[in-house]
Structure formats: C-alpha cells, structure tokens
Protein backbone atom coordinates (compact mmCIF):
# COMPACT_ATOMS: atom_id res chain seq x y z
CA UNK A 1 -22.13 6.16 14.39
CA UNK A 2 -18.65 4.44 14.09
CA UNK A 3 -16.11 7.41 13.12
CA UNK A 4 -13.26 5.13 13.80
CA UNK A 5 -12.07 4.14 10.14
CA UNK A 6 -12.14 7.87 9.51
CA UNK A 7 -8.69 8.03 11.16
CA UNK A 8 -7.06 6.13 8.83
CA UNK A 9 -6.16 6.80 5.61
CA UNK A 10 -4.01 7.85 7.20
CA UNK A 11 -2.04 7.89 7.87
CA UNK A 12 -4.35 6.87 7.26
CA UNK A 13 -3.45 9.21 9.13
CA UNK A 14 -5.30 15.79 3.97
CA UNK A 15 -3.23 17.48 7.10
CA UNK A 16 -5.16 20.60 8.14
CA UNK A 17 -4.10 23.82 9.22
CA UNK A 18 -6.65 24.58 11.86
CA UNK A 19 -9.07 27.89 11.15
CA UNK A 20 -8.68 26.87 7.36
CA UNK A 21 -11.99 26.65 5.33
CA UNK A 22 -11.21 24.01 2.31
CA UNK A 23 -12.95 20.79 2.22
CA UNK A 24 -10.84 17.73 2.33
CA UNK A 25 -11.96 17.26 -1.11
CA UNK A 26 -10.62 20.53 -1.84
CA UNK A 27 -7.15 20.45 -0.80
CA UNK A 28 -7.15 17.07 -2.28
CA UNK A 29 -7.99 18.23 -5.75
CA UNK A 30 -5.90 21.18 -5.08
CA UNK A 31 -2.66 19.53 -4.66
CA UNK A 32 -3.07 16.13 -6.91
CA UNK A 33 -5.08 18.23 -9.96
CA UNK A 34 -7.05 15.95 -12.28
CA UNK A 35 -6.55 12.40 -11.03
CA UNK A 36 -8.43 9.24 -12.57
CA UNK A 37 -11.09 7.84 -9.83
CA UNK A 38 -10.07 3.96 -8.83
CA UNK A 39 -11.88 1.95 -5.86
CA UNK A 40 -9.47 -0.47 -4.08
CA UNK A 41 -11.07 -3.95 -4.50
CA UNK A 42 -8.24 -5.52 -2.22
CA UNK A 43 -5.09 -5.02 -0.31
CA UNK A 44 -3.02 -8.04 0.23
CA UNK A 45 0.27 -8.15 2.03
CA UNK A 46 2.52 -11.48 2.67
CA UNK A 47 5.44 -12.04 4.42
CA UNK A 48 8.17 -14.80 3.49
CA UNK A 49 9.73 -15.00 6.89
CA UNK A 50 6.40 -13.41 9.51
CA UNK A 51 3.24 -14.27 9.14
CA UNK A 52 1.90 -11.21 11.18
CA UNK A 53 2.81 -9.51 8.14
CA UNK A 54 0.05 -11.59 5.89
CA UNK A 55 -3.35 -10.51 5.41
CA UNK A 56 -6.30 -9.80 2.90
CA UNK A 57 -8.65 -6.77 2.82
CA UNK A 58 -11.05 -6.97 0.43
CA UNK A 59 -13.70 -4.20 -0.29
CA UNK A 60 -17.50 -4.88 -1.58
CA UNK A 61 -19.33 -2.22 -3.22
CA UNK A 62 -23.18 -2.14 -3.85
CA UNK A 63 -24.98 -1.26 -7.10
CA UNK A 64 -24.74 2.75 -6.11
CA UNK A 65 -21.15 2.35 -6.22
CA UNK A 66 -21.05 2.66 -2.61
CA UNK A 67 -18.53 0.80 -0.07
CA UNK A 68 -21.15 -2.24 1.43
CA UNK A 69 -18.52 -3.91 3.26
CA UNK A 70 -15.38 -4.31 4.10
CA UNK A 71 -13.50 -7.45 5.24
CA UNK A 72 -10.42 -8.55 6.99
CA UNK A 73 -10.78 -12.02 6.17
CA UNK A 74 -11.69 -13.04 9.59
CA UNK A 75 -15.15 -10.14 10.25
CA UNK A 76 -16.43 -8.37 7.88
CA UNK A 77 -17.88 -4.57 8.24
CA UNK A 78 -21.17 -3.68 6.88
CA UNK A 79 -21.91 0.00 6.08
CA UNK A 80 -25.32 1.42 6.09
CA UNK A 81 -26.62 4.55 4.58
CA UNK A 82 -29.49 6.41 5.17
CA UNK A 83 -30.95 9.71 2.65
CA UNK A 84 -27.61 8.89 0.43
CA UNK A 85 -25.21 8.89 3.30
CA UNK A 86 -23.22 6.64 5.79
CA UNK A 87 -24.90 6.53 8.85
CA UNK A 88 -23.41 3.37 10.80
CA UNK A 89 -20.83 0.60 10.37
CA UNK A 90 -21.92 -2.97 11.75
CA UNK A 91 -20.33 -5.61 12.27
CA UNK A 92 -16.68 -6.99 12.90
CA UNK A 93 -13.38 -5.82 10.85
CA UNK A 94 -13.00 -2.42 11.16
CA UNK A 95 -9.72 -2.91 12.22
CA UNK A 96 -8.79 -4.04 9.17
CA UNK A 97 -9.71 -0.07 7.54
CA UNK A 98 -7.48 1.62 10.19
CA UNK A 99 -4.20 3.53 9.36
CA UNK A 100 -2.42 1.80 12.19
CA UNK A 101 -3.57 -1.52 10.73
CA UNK A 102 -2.52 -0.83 6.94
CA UNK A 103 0.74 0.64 7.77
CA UNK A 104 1.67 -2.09 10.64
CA UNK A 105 2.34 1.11 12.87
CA UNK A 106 3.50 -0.08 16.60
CA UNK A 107 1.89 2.91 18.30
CA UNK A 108 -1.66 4.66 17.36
CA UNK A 109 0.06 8.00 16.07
CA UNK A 110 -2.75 8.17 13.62
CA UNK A 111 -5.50 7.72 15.98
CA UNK A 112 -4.18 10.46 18.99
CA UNK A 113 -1.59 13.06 16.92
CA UNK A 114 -1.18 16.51 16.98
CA UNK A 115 0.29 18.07 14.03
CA UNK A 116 3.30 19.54 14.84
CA UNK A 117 4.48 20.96 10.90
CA UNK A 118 3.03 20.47 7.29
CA UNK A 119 4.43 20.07 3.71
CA UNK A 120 3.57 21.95 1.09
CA UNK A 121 1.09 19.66 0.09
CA UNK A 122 -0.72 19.97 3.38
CA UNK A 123 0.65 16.52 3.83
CA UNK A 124 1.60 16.14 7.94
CA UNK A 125 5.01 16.17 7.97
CA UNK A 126 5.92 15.83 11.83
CA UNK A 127 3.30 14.85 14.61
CA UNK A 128 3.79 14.45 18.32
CA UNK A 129 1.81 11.94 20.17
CA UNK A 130 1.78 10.17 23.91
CA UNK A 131 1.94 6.29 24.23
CA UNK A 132 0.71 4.94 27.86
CA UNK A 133 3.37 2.03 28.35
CA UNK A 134 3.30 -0.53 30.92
CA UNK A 135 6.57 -0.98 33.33
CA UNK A 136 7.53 -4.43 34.37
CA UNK A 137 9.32 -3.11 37.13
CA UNK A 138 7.15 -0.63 38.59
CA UNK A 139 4.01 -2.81 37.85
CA UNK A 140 2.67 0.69 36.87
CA UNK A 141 1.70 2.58 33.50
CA UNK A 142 3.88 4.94 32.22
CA UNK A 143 3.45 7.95 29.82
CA UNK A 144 5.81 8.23 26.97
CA UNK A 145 5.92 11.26 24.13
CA UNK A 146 6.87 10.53 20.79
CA UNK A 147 7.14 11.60 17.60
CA UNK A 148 6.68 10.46 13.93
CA UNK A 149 8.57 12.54 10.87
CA UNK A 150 6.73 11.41 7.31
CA UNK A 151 7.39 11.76 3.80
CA UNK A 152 5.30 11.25 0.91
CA UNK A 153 5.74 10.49 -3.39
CA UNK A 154 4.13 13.32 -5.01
CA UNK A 155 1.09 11.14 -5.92
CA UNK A 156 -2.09 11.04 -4.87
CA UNK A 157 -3.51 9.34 -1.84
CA UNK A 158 -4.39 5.81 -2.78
CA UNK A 159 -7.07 5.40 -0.71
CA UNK A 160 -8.93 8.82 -1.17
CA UNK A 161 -11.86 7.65 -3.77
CA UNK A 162 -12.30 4.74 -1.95
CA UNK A 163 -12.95 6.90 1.17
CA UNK A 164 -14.85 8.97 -0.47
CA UNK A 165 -17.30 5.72 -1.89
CA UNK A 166 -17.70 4.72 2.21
CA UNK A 167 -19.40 7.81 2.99
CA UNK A 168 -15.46 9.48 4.78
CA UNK A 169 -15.02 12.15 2.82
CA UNK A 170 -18.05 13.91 2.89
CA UNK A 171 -18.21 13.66 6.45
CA UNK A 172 -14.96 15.19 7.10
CA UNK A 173 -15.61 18.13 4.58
CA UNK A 174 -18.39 18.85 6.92
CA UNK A 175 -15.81 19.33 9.73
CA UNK A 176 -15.31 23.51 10.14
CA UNK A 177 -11.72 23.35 12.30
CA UNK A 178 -11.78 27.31 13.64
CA UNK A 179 -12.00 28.46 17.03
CA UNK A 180 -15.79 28.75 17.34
CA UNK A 181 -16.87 25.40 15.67
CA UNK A 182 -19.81 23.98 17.16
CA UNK A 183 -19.22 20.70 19.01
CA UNK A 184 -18.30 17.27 16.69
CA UNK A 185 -17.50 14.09 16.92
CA UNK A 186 -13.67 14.06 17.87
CA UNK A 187 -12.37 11.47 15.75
CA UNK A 188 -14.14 13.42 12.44
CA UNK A 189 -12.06 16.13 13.79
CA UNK A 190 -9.28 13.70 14.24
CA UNK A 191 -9.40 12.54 10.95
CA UNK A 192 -9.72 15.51 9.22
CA UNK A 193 -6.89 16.80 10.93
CA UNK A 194 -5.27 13.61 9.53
CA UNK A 195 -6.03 12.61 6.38
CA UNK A 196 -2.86 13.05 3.71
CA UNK A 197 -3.15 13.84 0.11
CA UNK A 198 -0.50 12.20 -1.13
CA UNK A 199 1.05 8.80 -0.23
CA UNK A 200 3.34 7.77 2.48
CA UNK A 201 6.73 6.51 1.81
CA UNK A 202 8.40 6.39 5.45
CA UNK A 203 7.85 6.78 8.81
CA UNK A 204 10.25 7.80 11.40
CA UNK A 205 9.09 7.60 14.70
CA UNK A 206 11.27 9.01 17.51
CA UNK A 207 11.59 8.79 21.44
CA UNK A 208 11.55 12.23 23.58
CA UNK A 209 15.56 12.00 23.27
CA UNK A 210 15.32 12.40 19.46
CA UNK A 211 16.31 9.04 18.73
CA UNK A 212 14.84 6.67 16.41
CA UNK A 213 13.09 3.96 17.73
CA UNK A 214 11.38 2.52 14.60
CA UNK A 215 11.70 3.27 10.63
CA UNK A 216 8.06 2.29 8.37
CA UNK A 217 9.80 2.23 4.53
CA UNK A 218 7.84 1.53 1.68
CA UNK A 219 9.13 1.36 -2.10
CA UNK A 220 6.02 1.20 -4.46
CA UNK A 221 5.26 0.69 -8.34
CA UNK A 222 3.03 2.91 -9.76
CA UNK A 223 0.53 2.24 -12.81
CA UNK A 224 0.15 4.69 -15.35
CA UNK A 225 -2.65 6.88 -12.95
CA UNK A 226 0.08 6.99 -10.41
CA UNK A 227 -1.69 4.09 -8.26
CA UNK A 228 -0.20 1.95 -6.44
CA UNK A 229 0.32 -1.95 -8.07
CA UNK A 230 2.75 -3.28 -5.08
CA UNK A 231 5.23 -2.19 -2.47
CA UNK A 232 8.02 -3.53 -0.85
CA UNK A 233 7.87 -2.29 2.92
CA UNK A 234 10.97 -2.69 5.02
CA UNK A 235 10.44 -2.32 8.75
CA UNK A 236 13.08 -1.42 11.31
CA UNK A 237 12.81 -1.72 15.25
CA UNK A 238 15.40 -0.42 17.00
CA UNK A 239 13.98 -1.52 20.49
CA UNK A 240 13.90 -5.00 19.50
CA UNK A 241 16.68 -5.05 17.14
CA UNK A 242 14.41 -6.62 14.35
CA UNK A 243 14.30 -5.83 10.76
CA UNK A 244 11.08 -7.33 8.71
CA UNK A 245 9.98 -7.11 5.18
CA UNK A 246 6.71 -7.72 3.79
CA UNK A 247 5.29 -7.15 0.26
CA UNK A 248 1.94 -5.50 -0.82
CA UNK A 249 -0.44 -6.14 -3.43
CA UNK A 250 -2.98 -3.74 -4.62
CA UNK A 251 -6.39 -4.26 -7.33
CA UNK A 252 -8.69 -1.72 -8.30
CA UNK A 253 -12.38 -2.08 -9.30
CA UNK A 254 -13.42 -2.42 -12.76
C-alpha cells in the first residue's frame, strides 16, 4: 500500500504528542469545533515571473463520495478501496498530493521530521530534520541538520475532509503512538505525527547556526467557512538570494 501522500497535509506535514490516545479526527474536531465539510476539487497556483511555480491539481471523486483520483496534470493517481477502505494508490502523480509539493518546500521536512515543540492547537510548531547534501568539492555527500519554525491562522486545515474522503484519516486514527505499539507502517506513523489542524501561514527554516536560510509566507482569503479562496505566497532564499511570488487558487466540490 502507498502511505506516501499520508505525509502531506502537511505540512502537509494534527502534530502528536507521542503516548497520546486521540484520533486525528479527534484533535481535529477538538481544536476547529463544528466546521462545514468541503472537498477540494482543485488547487491551482501560477506564477507571473517562474513557471516552476505553475501547476494544476485537480481531485475526482466517485459516486460514494470517495477520492478516485487525483491528478497533477501530467499522471494521474488512482485510489482503490477494498470492504469501504483505501487499500492502494496506482498510478503516476502522487507527487502532486505531497506536503513538500503543495508548499514548494526545498527540503522534505514533512516527509523525515521530528517534532521538536507544539502549539496549543497541537499544531507542530518547531521540527528538526537532516538533509543529505552533495559537496562539489569533496565529490562526497554531506549531512546537514535543520530546522523549520511554523505558524498557523486559527482555521481549520484545508485539506482535512478531503483527506479524510481518500481513505488518510482513518488510517492514521488507527495509528496508537505509545511505547508498546505494535509494529506499523512508518510513514502512517510519520504522518500522524505530522498532520496539522489548522493552516500554515509561514515557514522558517533554519541552518544548525540558527540562521535563516529560507522563509515559505502565505497571505490567504478566507470564505465565509474559513476556507481558503486564494493566497498570495512569497518565497525567500537566502542561499540563492532569490525572492519569488506565486498565487493560489482554491475550488471546492459542490
């Protein structure tokens, strides 16, 4: 079974405090109360000036209400479910699903994080991660530790409903994280561990020197159920000395 996509949504990348016993669903509900169900139909992002910024991810749903497939433009992802739940993910695109992907992240903190400190909201707040690097000079790898500090709107997490439709959700409330949990798939675990409840609104990521290496800063407008409609997403990289900007588009399912 592909478990990849599960690491997204995230984040992205809800953060969980390890020997707790609430679902994912639970700590959702818990922190964002009664919030109207949408299903993302597509997420489109342009960019004047790049286009490595410009993309189109839409999402197909079958008669059950179920994600069927999801597509980058280019491949498309078919999920399958067996007895009423996802059991595998064919084809191309999956890439297009992933945290890393949706937030244009430079590193795969949302694949290989450890949670370092929460929010209130459960929300990860600081994670630590390690980046193998290749050096020119040395003609060897090198291993480089890194963190990312995130804040959030106190809304929900846009993507949660439609996570729950593919068959995510309920897998990762079946994830137990305490010290005598039988053996899982470790990117479940992964993802449960993170899997925010509310939604993004900048990433700092930071070298092992504590300075900042890359900024992620997103500006959205939210509809009256405190989804998303657009963003305006401002990038900063402070290796290459390039700032980008790239807009977001978001519809929902009727």
């Amino acid at each position: 079974m592909n478990f990849r996509n599960l690491s997204i949504l995230s984040m992205s990348i809800a953060f969980f405090m390890v020997g707790c016993s609430d679902s994912a669903s639970d700590e959702f509900e818990e922190v964002n109360g009664d919030v109207k169900v949408k299903l993302l139909k597509s997420i489109s992002t342009f960019s004047p000036k790049d286009e490595y910024y410009n993309r189109n991810i839409t999402i197909g749903y079958d008669a059950d209400g179920r994600v069927s497939t999801v597509s980058n433009g280019e491949e498309s992802s078919i999920f399958v479910y067996e007895n009423g739940s996802l059991s595998d993910i064919t084809g191309g695109g999956s890439d297009a699903f992933d945290v890393n992907e949706l937030y244009k992240s430079p590193y795969d903190a949302f694949e290989v994080a450890t949670v370092e400190e929460y929010d209130e909201n459960k929300n990860p707040k600081i994670v630590s991660f390690i980046e193998e690097e290749y050096n020119y000079n040395t003609q060897d790898y090198t291993y480089e530790q890194y963190t990312a500090e995130i804040t959030y709107d106190d809304v929900p997490n846009p993507y949660f409903y439609t996570l729950e439709a593919a068959g995510f959700v309920e897998a990762m409330d079946k994830v137990q994280l305490n010290l005598s949990m039988s053996p899982q798939a470790s990117e479940v675990v992964a993802a449960r561990t993170l899997f925010p409840n509310n939604n993004p609104t900048r990433i700092t990521y930071k070298n092992e020197n504590n300075e900042i290496i890359y900024i992620y800063n997103a500006e959205y407008d939210y509809d009256e159920d405190r989804y998303p409609l657009s963003a305006d997403i401002t990038t900063s990289d402070a290796k290459e000395g390039e700032t980008n900007t790239y807009k977001v588009i978001y519809t929902y399912k009727d």
